[in-house]
C-alpha atoms as a PDB file:
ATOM      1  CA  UNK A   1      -2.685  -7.047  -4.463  1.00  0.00           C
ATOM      2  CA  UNK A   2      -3.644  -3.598  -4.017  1.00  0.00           C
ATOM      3  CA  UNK A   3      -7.324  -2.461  -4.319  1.00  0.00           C
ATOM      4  CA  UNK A   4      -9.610   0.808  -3.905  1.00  0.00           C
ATOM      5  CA  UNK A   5     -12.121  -1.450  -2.141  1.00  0.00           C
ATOM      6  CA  UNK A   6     -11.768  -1.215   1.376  1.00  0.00           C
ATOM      7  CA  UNK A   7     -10.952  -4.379   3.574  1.00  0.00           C
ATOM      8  CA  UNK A   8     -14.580  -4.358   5.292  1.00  0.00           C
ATOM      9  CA  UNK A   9     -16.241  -4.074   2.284  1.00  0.00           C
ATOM     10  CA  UNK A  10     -14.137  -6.680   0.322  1.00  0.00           C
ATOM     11  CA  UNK A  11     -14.658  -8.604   3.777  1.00  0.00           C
ATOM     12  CA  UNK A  12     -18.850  -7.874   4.012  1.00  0.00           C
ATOM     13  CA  UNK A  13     -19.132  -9.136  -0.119  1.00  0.00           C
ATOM     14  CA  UNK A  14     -17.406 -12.540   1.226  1.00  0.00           C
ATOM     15  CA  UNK A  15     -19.630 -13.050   3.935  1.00  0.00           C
ATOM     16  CA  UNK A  16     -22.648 -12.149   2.262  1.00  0.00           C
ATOM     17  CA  UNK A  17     -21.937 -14.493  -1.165  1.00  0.00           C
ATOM     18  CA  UNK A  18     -21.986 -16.964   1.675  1.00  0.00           C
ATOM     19  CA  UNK A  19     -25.033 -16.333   2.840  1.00  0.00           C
ATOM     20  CA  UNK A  20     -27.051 -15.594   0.462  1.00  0.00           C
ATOM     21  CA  UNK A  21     -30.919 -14.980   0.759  1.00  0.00           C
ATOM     22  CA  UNK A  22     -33.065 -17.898  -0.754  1.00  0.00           C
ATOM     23  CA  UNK A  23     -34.180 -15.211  -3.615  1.00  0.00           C
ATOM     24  CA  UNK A  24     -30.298 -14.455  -4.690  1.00  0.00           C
ATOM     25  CA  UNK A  25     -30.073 -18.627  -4.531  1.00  0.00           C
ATOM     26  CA  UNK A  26     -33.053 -18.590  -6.837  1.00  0.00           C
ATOM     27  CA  UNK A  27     -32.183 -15.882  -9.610  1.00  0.00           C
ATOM     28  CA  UNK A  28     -28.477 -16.646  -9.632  1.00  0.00           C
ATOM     29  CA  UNK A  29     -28.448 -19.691 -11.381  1.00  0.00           C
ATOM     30  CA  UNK A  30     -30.014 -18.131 -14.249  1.00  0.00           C
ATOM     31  CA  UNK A  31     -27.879 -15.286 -13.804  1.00  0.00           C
ATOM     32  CA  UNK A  32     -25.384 -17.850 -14.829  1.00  0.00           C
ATOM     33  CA  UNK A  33     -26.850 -19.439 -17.176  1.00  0.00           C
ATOM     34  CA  UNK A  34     -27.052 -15.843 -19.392  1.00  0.00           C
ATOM     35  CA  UNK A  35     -22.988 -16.592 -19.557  1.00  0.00           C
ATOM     36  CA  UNK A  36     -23.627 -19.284 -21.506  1.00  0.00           C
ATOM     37  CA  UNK A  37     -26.642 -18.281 -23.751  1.00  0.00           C
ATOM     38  CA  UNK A  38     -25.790 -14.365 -24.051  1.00  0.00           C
ATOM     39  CA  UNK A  39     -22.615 -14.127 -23.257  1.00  0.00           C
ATOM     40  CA  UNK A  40     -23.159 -11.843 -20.225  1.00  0.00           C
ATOM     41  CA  UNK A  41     -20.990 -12.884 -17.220  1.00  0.00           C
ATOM     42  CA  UNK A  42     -23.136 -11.600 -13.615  1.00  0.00           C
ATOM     43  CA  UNK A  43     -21.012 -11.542 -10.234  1.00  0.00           C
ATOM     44  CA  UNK A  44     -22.997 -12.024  -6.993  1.00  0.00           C
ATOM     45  CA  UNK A  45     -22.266  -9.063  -4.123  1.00  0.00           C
ATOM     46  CA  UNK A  46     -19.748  -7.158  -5.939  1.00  0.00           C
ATOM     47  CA  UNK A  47     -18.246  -4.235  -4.116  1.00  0.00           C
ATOM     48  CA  UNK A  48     -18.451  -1.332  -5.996  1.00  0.00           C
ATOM     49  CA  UNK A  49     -17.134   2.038  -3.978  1.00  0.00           C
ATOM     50  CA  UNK A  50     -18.722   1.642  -0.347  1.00  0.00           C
ATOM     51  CA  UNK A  51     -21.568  -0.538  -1.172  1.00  0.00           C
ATOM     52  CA  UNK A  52     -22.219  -3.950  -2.585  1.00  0.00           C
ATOM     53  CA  UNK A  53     -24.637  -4.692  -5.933  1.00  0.00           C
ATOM     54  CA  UNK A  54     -26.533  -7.773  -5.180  1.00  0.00           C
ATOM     55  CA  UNK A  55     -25.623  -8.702  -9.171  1.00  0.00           C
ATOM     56  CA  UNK A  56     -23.354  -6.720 -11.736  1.00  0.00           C
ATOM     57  CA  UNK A  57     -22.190  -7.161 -15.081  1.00  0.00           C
ATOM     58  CA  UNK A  58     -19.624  -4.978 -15.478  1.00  0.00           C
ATOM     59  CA  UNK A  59     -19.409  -5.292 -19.340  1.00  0.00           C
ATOM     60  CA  UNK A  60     -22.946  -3.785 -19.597  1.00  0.00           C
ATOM     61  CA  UNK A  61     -22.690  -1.716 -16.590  1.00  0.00           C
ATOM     62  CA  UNK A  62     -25.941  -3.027 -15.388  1.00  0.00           C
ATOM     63  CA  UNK A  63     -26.568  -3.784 -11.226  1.00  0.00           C
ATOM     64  CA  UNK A  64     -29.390  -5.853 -10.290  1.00  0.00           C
ATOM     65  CA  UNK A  65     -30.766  -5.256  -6.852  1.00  0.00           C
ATOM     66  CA  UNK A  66     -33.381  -7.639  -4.495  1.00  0.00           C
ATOM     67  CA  UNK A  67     -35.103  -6.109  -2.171  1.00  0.00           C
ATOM     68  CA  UNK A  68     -36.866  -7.613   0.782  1.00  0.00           C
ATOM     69  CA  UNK A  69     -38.233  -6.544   4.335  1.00  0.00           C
ATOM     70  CA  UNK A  70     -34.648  -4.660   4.817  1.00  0.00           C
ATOM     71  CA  UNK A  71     -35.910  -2.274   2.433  1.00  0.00           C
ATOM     72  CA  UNK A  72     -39.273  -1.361   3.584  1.00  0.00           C
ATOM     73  CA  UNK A  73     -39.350   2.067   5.547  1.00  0.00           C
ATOM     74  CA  UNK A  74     -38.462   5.690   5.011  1.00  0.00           C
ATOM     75  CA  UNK A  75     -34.674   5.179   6.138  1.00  0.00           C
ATOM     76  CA  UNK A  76     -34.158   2.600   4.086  1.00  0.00           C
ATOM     77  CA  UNK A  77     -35.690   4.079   0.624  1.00  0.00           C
ATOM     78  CA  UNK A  78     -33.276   6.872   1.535  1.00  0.00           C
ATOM     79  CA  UNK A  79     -30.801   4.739   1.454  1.00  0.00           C
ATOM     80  CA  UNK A  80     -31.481   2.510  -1.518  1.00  0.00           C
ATOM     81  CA  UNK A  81     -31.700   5.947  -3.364  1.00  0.00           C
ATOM     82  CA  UNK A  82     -28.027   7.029  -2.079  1.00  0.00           C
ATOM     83  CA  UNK A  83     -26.950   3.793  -3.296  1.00  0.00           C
ATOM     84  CA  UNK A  84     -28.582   3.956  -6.789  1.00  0.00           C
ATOM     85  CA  UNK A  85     -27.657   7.772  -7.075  1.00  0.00           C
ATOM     86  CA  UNK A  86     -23.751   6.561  -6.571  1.00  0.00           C
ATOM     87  CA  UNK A  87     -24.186   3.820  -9.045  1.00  0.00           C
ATOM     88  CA  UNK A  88     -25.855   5.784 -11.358  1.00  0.00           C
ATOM     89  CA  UNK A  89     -22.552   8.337 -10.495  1.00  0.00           C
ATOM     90  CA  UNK A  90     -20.116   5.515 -12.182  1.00  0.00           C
ATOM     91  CA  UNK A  91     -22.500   5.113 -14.983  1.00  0.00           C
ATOM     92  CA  UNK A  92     -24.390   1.729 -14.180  1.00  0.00           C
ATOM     93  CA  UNK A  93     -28.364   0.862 -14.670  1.00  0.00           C
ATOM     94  CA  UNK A  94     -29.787  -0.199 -11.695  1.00  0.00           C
ATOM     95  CA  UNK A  95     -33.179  -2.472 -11.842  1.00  0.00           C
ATOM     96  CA  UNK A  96     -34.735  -3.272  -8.679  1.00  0.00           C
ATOM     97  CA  UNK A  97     -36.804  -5.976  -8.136  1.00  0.00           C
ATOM     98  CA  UNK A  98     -39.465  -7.144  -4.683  1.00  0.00           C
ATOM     99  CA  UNK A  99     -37.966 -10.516  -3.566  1.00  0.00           C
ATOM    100  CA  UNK A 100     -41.728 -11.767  -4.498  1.00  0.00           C
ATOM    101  CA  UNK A 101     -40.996 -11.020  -8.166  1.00  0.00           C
ATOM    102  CA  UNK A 102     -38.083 -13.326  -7.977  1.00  0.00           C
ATOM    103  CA  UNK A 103     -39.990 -15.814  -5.475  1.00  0.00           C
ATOM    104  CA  UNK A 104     -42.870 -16.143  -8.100  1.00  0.00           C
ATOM    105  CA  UNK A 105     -41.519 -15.814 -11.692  1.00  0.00           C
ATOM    106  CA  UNK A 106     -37.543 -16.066 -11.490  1.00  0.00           C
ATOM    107  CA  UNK A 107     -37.706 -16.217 -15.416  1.00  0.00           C
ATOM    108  CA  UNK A 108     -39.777 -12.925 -15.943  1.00  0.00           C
ATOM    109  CA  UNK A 109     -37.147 -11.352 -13.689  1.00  0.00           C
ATOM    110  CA  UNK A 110     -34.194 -12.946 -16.352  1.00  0.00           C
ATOM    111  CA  UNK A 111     -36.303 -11.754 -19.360  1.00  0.00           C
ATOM    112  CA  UNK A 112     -36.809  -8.246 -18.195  1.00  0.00           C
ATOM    113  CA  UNK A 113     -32.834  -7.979 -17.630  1.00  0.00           C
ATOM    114  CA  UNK A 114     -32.518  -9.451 -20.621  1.00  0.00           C
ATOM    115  CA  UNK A 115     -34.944  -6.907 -22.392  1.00  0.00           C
ATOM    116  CA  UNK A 116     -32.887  -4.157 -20.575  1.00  0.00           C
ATOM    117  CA  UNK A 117     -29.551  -5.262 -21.840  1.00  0.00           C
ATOM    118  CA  UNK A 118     -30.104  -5.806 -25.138  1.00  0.00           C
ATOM    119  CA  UNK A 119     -32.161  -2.665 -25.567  1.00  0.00           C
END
């Protein structure tokens, strides 16, 4: 099978639906569960060009990022806005959300994707 992704990408996706974060443990069920009551189908660390979405649905063009202590500092908002400027490039939304959002309210995290997507 022949794909655009490269190898270490494809490769980094693996290893990180693997190890997921105990925030992307806690808001993927209910990704999953949006399958089932919307009809929206979510995949976890999707490689999309040289980066990886924490959550996409592709149908709706819609990432959904986590962000934690990695993304704290001047380097690394540079970088999250590289990322969201390429993504934005291929014609996705991109909603960010603290880890704490998740941590706290999981749901209110589902019902303002939900809000988003059927807006």
């Amino acid at each position: 099978m022949t794909t655009r992704i490269p190898a270490k990408t494809r490769q980094a996706a693996q290893r990180l639906r693997r190890e997921q974060t105990p925030f992307e443990r806690k808001l993927w069920p209910h990704l999953k569960q949006l399958k089932i009551s919307h009809g929206l189908h979510f995949r976890r660390q999707a490689p999309i060009g040289p980066y990886i979405a924490d959550f996409v649905c592709f149908a709706r063009k819609l990432i959904i990022e986590l962000d934690g202590e990695s993304h704290v500092g001047e380097a690394s908002n540079a970088h999250d806005a590289a990322r969201d400027a390429f993504f934005m490039q291929q014609d996705f939304r991109v909603l960010r959300f603290p880890n704490r959002a998740v941590g706290n309210d999981a749901a209110s995290v589902v019902e303002t994707v939900l809000n988003e997507v059927l807006s």
